[in-house]
PDB file of N, CA and C in Angstrom:
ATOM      1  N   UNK A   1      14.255  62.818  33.008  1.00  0.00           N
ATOM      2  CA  UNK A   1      13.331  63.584  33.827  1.00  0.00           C
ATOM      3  C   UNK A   1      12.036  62.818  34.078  1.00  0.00           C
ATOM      4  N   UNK A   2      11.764  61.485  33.356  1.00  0.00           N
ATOM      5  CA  UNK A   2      10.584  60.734  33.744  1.00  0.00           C
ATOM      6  C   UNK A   2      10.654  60.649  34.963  1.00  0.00           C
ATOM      7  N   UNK A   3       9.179  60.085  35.590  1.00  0.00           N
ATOM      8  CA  UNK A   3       9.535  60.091  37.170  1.00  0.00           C
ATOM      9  C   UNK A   3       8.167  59.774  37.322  1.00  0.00           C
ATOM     10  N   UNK A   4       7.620  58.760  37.852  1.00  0.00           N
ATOM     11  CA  UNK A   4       6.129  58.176  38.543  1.00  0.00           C
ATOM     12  C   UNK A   4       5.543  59.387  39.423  1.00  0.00           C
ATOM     13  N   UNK A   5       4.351  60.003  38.503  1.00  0.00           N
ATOM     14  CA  UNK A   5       3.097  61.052  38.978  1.00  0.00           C
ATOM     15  C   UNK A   5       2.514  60.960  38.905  1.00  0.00           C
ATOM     16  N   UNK A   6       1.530  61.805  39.276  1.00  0.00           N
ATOM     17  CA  UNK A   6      -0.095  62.109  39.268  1.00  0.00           C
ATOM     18  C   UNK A   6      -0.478  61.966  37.248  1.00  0.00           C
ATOM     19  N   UNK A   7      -1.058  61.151  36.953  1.00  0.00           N
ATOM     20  CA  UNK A   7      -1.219  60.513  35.520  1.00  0.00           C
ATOM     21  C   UNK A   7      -2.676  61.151  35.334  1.00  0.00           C
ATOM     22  N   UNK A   8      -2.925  62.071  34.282  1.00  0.00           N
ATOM     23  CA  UNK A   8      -4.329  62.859  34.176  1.00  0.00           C
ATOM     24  C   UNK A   8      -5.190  61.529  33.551  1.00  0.00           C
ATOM     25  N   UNK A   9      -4.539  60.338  32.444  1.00  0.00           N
ATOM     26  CA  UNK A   9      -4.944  59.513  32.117  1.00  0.00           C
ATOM     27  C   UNK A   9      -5.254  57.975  32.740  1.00  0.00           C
ATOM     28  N   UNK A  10      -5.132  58.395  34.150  1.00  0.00           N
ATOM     29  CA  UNK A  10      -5.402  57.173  34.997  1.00  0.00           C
ATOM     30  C   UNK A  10      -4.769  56.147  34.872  1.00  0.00           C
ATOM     31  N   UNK A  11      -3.441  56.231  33.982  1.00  0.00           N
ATOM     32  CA  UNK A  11      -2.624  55.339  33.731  1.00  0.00           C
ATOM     33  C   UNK A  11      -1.674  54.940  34.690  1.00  0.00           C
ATOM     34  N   UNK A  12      -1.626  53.673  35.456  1.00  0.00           N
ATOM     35  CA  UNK A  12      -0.442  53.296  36.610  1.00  0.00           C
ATOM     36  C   UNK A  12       0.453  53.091  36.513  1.00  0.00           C
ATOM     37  N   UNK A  13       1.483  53.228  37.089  1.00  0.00           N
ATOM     38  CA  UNK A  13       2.555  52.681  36.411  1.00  0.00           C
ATOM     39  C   UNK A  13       3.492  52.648  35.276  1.00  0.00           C
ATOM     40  N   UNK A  14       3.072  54.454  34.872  1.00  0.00           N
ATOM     41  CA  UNK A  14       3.851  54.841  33.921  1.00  0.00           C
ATOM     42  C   UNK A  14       4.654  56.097  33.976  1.00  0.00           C
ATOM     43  N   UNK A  15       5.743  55.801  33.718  1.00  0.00           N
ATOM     44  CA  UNK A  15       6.699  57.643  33.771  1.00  0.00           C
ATOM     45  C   UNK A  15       5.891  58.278  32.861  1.00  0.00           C
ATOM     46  N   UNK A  16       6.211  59.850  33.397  1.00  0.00           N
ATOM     47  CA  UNK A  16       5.800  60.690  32.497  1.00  0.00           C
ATOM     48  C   UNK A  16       6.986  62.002  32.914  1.00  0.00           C
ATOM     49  N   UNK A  17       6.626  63.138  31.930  1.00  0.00           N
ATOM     50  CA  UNK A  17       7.018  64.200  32.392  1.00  0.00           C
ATOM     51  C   UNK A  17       6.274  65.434  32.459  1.00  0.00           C
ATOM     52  N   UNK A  18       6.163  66.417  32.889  1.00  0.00           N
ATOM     53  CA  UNK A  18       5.297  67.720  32.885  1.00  0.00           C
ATOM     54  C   UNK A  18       6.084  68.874  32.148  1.00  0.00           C
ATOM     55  N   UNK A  19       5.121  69.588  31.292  1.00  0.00           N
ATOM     56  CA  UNK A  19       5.726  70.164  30.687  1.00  0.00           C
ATOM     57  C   UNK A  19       4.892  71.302  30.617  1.00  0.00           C
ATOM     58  N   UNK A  20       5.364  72.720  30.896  1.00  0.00           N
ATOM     59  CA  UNK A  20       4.945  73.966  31.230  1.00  0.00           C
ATOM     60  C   UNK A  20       4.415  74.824  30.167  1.00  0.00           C
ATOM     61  N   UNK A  21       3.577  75.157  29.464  1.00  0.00           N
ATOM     62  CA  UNK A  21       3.690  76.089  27.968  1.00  0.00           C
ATOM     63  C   UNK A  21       3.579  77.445  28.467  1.00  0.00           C
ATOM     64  N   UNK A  22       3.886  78.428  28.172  1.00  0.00           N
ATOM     65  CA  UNK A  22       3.541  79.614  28.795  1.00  0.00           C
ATOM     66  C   UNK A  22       2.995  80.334  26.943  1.00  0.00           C
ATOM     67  N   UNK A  23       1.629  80.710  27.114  1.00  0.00           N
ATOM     68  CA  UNK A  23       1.252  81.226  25.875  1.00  0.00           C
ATOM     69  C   UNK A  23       0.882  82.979  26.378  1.00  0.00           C
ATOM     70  N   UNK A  24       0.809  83.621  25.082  1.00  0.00           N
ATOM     71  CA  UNK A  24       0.602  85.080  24.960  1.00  0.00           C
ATOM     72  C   UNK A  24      -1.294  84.883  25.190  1.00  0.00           C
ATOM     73  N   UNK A  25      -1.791  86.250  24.985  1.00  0.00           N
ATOM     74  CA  UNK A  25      -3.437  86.506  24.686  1.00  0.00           C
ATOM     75  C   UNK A  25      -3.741  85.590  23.742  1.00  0.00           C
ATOM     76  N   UNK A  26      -2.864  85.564  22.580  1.00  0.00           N
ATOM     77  CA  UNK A  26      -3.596  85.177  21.226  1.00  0.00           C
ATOM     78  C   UNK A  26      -3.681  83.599  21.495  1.00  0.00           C
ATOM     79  N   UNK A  27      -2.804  82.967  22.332  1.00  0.00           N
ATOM     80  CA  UNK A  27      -2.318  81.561  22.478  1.00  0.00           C
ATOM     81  C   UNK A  27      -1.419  81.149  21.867  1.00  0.00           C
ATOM     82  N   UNK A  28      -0.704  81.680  21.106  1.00  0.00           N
ATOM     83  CA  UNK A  28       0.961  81.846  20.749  1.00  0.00           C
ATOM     84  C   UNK A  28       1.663  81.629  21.493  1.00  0.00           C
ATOM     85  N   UNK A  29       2.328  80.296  21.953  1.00  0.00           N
ATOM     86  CA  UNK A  29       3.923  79.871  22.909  1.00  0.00           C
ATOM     87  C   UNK A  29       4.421  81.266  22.527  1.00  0.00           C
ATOM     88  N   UNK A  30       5.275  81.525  24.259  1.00  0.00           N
ATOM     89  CA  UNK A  30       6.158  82.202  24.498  1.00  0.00           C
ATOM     90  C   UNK A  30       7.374  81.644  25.105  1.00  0.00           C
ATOM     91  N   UNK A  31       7.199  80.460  25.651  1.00  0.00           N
ATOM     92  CA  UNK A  31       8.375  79.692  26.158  1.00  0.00           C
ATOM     93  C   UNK A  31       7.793  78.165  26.446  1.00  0.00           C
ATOM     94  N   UNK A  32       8.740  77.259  26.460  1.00  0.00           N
ATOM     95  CA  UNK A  32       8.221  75.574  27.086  1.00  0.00           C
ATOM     96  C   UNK A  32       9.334  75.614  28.375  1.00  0.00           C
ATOM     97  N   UNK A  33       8.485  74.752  29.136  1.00  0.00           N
ATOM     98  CA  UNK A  33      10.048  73.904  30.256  1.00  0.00           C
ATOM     99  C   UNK A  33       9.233  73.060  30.690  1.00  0.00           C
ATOM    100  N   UNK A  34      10.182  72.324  30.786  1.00  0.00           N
ATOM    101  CA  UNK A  34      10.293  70.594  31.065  1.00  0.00           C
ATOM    102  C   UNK A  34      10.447  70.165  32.634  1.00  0.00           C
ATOM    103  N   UNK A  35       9.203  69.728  33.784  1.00  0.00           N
ATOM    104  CA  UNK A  35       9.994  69.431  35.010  1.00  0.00           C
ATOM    105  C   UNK A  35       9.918  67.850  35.206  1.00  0.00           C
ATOM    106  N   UNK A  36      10.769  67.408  35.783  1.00  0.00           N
ATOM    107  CA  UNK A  36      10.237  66.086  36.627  1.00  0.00           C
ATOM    108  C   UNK A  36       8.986  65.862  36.358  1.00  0.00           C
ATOM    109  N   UNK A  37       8.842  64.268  36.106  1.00  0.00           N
ATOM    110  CA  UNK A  37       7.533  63.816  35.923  1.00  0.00           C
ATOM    111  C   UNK A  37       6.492  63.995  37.504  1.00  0.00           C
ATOM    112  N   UNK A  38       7.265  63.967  38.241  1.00  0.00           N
ATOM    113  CA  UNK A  38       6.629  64.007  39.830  1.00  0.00           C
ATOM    114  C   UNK A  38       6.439  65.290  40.216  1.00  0.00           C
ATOM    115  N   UNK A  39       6.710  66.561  39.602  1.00  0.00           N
ATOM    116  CA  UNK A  39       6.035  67.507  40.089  1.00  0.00           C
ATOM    117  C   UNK A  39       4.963  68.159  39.608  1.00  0.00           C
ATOM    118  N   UNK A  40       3.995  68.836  41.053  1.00  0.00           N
ATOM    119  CA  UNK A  40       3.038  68.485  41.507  1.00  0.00           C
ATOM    120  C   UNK A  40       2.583  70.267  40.485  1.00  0.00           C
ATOM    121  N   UNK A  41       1.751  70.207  39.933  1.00  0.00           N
ATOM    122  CA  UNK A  41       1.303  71.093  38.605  1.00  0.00           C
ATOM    123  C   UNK A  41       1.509  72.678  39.551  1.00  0.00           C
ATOM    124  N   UNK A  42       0.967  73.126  40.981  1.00  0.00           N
ATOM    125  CA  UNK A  42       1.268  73.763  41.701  1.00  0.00           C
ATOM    126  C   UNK A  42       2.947  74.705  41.528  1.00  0.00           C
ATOM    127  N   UNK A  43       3.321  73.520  41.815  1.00  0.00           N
ATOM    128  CA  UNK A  43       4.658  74.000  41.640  1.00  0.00           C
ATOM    129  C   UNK A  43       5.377  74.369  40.585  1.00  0.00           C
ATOM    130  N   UNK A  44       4.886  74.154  39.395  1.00  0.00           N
ATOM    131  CA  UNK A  44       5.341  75.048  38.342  1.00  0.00           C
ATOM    132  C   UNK A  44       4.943  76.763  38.052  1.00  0.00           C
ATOM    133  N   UNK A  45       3.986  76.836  38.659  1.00  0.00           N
ATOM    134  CA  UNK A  45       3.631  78.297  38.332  1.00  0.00           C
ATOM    135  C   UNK A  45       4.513  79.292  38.938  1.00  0.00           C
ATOM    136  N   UNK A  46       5.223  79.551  40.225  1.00  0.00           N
ATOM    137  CA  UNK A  46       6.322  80.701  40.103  1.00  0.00           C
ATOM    138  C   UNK A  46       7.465  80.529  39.507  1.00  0.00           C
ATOM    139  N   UNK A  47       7.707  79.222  38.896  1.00  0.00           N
ATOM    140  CA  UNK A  47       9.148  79.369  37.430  1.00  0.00           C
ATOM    141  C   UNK A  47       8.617  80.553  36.550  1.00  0.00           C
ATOM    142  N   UNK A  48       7.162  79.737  35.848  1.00  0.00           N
ATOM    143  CA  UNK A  48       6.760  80.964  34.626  1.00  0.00           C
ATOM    144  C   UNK A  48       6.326  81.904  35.005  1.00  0.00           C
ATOM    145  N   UNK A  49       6.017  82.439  36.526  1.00  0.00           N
ATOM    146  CA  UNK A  49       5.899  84.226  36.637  1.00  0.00           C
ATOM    147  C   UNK A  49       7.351  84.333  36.807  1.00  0.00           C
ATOM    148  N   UNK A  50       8.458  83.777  36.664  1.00  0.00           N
ATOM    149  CA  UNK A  50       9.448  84.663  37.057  1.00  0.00           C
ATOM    150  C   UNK A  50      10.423  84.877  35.460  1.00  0.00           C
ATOM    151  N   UNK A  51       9.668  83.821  34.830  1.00  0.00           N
ATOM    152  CA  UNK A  51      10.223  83.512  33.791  1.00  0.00           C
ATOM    153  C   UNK A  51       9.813  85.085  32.699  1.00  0.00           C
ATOM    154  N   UNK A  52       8.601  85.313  32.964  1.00  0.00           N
ATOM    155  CA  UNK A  52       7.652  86.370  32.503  1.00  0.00           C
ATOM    156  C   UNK A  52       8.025  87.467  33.055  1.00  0.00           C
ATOM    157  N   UNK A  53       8.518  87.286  34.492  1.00  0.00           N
ATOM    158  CA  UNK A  53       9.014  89.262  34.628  1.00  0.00           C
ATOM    159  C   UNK A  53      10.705  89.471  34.164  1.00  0.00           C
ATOM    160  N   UNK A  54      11.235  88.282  34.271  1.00  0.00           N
ATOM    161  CA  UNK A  54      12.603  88.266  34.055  1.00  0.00           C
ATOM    162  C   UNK A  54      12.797  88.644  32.572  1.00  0.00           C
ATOM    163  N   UNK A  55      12.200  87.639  31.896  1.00  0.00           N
ATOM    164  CA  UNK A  55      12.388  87.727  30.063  1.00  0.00           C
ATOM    165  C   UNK A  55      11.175  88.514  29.464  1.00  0.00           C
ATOM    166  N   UNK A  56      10.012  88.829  29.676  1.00  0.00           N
ATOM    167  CA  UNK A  56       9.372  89.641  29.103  1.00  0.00           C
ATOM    168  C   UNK A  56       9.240  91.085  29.515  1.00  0.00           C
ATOM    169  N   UNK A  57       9.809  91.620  30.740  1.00  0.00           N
ATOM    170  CA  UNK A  57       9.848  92.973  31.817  1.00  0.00           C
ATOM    171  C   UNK A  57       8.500  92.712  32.237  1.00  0.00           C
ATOM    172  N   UNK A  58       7.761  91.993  32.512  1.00  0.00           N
ATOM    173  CA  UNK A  58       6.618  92.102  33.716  1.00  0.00           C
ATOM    174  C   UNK A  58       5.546  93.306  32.778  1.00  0.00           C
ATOM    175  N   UNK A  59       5.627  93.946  33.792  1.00  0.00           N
ATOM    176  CA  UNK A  59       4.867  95.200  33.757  1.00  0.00           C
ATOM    177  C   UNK A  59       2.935  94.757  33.896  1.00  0.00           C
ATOM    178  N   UNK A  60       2.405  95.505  33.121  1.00  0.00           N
ATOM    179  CA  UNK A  60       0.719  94.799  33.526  1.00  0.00           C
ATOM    180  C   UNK A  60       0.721  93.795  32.481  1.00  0.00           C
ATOM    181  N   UNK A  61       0.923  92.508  33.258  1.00  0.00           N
ATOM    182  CA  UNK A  61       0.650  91.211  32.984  1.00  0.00           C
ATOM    183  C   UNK A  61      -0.416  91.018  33.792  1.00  0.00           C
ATOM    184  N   UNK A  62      -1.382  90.727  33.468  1.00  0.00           N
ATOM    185  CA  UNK A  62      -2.585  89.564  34.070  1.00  0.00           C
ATOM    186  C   UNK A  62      -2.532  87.637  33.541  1.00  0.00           C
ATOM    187  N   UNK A  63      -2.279  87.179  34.110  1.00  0.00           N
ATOM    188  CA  UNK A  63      -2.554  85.754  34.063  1.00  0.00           C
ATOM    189  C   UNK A  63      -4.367  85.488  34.418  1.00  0.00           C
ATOM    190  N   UNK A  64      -4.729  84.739  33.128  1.00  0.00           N
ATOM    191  CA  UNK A  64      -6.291  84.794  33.235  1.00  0.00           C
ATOM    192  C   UNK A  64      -6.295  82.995  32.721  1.00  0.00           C
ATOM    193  N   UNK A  65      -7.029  82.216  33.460  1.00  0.00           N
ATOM    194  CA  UNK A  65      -7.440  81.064  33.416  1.00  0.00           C
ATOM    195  C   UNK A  65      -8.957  81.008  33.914  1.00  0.00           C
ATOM    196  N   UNK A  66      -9.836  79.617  33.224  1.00  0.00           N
ATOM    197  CA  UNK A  66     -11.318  79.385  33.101  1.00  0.00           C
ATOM    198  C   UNK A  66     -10.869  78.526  34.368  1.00  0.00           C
ATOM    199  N   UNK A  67     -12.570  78.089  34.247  1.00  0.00           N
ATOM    200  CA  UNK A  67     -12.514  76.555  35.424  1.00  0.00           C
ATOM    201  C   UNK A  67     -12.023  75.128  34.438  1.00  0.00           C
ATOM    202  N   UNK A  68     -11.164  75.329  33.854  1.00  0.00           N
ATOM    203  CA  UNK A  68     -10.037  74.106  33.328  1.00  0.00           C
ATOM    204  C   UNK A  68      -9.967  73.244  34.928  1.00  0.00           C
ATOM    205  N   UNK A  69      -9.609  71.861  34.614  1.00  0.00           N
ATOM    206  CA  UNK A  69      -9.205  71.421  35.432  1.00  0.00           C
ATOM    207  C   UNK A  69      -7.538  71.999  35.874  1.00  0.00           C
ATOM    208  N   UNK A  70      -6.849  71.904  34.766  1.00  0.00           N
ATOM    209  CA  UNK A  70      -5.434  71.995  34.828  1.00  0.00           C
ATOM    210  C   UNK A  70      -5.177  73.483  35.557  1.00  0.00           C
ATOM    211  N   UNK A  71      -5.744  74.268  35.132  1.00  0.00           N
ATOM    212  CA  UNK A  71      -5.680  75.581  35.794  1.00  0.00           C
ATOM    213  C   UNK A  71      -6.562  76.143  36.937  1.00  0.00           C
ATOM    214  N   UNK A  72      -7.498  75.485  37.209  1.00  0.00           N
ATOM    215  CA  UNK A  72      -7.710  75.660  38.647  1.00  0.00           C
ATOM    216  C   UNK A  72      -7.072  75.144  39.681  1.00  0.00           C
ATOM    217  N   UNK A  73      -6.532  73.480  39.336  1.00  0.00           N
ATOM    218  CA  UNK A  73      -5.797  72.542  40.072  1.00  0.00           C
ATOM    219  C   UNK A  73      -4.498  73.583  40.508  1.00  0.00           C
ATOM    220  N   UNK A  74      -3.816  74.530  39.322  1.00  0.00           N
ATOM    221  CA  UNK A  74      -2.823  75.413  39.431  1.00  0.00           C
ATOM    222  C   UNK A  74      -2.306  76.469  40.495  1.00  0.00           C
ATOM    223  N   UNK A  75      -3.247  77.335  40.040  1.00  0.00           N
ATOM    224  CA  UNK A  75      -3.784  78.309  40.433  1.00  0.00           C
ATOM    225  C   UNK A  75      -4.434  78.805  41.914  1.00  0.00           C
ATOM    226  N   UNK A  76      -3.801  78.297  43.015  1.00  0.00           N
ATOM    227  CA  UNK A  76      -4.210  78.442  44.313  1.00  0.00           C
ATOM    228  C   UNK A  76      -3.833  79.473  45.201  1.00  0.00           C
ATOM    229  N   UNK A  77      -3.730  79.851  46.321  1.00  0.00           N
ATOM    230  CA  UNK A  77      -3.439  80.725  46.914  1.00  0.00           C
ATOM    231  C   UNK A  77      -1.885  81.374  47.295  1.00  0.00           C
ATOM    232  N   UNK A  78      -1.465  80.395  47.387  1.00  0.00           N
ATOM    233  CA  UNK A  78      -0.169  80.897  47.773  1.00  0.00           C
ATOM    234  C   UNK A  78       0.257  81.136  45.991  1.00  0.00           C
ATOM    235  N   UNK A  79       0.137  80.345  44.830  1.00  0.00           N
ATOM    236  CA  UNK A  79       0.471  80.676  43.678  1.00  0.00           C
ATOM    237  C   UNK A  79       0.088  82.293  43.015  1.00  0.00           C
ATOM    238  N   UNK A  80      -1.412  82.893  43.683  1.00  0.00           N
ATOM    239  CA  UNK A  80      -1.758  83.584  43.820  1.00  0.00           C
ATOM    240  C   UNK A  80      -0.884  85.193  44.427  1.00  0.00           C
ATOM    241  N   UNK A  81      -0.206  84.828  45.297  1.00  0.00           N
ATOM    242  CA  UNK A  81       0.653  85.280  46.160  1.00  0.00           C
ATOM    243  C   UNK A  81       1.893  85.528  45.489  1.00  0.00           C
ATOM    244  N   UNK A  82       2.237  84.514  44.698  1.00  0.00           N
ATOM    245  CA  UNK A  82       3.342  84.477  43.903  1.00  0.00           C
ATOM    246  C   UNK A  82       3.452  85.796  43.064  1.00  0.00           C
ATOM    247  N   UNK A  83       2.148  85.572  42.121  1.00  0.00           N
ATOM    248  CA  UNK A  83       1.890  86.655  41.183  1.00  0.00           C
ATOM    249  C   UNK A  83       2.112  87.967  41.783  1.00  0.00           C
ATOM    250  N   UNK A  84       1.392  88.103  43.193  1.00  0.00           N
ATOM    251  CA  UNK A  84       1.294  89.673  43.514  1.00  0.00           C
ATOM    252  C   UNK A  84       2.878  89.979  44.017  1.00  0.00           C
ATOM    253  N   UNK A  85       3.679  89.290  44.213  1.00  0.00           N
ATOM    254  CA  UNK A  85       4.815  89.423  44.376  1.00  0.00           C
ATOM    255  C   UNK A  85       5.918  90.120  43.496  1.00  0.00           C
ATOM    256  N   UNK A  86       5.594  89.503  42.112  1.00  0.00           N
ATOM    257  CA  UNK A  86       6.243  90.096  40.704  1.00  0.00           C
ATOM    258  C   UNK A  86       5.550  91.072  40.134  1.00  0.00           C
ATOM    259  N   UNK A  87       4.577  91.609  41.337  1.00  0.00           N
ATOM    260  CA  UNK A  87       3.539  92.617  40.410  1.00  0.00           C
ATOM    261  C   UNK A  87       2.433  92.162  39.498  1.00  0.00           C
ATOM    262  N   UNK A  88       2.442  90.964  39.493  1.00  0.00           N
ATOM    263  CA  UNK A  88       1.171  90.676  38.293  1.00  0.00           C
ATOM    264  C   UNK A  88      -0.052  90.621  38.847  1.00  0.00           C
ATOM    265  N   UNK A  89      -1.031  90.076  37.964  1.00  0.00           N
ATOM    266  CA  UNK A  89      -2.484  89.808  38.643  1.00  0.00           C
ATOM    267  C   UNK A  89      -3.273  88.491  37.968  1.00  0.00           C
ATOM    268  N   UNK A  90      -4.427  88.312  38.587  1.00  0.00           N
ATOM    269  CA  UNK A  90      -4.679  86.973  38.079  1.00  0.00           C
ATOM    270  C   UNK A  90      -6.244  87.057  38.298  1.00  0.00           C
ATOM    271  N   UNK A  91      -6.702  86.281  37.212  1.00  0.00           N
ATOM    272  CA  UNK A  91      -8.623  86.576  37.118  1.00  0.00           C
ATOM    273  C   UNK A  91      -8.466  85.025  36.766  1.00  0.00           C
ATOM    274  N   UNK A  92      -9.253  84.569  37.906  1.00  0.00           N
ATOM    275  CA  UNK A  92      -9.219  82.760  37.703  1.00  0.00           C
ATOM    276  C   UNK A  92     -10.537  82.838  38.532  1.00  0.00           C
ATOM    277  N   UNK A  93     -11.379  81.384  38.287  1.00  0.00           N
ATOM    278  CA  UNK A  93     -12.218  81.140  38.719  1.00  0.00           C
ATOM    279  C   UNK A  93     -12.576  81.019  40.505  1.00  0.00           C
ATOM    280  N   UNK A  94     -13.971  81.479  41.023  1.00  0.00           N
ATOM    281  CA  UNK A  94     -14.193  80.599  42.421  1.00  0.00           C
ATOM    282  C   UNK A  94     -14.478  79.587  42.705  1.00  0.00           C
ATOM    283  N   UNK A  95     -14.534  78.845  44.040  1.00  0.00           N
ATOM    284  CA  UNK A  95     -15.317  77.895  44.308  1.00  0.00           C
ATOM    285  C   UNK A  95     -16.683  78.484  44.212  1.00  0.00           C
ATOM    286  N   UNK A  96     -17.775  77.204  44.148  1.00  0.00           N
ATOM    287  CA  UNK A  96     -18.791  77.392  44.773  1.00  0.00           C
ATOM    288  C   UNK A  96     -19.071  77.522  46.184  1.00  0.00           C
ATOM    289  N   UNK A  97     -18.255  77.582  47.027  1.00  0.00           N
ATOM    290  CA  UNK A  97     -18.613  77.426  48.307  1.00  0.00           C
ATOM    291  C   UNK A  97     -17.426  78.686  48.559  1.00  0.00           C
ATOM    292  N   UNK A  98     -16.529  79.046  47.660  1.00  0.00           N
ATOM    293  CA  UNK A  98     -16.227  80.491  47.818  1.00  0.00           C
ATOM    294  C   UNK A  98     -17.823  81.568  47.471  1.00  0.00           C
ATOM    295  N   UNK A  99     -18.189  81.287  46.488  1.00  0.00           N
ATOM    296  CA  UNK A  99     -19.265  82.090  46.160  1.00  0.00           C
ATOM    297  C   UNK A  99     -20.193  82.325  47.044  1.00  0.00           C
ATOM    298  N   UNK A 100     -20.783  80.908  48.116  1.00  0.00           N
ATOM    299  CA  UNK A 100     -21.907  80.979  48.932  1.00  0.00           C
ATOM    300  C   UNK A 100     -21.315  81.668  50.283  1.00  0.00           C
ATOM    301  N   UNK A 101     -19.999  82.183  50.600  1.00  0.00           N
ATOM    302  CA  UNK A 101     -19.784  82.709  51.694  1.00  0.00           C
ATOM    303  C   UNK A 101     -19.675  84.460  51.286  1.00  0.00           C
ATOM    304  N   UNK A 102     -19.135  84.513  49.630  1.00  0.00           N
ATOM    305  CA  UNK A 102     -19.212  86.165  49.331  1.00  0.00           C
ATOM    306  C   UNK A 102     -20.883  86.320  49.403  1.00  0.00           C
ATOM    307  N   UNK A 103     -21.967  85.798  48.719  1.00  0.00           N
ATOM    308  CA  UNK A 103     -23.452  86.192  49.093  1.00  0.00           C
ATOM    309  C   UNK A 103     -23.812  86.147  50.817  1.00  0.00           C
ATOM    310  N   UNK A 104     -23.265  85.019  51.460  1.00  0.00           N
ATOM    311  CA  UNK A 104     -23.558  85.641  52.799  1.00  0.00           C
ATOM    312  C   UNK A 104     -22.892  86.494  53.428  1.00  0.00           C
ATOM    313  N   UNK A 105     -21.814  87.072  53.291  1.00  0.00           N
ATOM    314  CA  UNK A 105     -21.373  88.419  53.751  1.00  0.00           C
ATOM    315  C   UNK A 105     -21.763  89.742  53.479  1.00  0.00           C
ATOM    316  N   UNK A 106     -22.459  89.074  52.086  1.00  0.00           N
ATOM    317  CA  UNK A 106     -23.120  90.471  51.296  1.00  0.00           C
ATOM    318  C   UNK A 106     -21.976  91.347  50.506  1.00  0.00           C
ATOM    319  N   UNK A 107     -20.769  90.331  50.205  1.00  0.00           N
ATOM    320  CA  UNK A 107     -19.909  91.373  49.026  1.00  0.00           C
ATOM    321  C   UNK A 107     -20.756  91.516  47.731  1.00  0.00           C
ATOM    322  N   UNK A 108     -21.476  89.903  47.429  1.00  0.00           N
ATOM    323  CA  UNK A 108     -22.099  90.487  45.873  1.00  0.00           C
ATOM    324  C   UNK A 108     -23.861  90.131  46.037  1.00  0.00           C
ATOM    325  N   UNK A 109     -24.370  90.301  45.914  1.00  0.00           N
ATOM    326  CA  UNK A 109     -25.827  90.153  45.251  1.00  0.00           C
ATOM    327  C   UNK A 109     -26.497  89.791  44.374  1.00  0.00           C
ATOM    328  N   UNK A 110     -26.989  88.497  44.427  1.00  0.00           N
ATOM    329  CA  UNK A 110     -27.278  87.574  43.005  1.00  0.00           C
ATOM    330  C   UNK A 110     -28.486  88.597  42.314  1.00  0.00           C
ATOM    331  N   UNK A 111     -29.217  89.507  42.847  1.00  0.00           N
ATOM    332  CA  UNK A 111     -29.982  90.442  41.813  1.00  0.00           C
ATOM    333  C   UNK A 111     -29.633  91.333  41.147  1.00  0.00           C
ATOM    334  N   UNK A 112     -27.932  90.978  41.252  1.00  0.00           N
ATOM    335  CA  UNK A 112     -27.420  92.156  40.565  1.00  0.00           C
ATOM    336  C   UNK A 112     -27.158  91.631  39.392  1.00  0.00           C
ATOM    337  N   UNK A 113     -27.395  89.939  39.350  1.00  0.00           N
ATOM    338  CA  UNK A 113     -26.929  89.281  38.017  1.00  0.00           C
ATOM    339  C   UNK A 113     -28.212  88.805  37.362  1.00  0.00           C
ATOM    340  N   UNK A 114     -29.433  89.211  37.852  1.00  0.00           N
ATOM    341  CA  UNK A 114     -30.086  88.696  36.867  1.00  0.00           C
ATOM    342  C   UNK A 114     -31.329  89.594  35.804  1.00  0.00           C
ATOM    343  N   UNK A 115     -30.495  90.599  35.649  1.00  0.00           N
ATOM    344  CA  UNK A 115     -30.549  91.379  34.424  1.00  0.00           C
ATOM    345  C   UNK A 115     -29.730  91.464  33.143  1.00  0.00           C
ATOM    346  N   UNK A 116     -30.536  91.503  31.911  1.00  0.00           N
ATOM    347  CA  UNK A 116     -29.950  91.122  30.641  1.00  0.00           C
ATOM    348  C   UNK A 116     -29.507  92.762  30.069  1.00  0.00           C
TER     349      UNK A 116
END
């Protein structure tokens, strides 16, 4: 399954492979899988939502990721799409330049955040 990819270690010219962890709340593995070294981190995320409604029954699952590189890189729109598909939901980070278009539309209000 080695296969010349995107190398997080800037390393050229070396196989690798990608490998999926799917953890619980606590961070307890719930399953591993193994893809091709060449696929693109994107493309692993509707295996493990399907993997999660198939073998765990779904139900209210939220998938929650920080601004990680690995999981924002993930975590995009159509992956997004994925989730609402199997019923799940997902609390992942914005851009900044998502943020500066919700304040100019006026969905949120930065004086609403700067009380302790």
């Amino acid at each position: 399954m080695a296969a010349f990819g995107y190398n997080r270690d800037g390393k050229h010219g070396k196989k690798q492979i990608v490998i999926g962890l799917l953890c619980d709340g606590e961070g307890e593995p719930l399953s591993v899988e193994v893809f091709l070294g060449n696929t693109q981190d994107t493309r692993t995320v509707a295996a493990q939502v399907r993997k999660v409604a198939a073998r765990f029954g779904g139900g209210a699952v939220a998938f929650v990721g920080d601004r990680g590189r690995l999981f924002a890189a993930m975590i995009k729109s159509a992956q997004i799409e994925d989730l609402g598909r199997e019923g799940f939901h997902c609390i992942t980070a914005i851009t900044k330049a998502q943020i500066g278009t919700l304040l100019k539309n006026g969905v949120i209000q930065m004086d609403l955040l700067d009380q302790e």
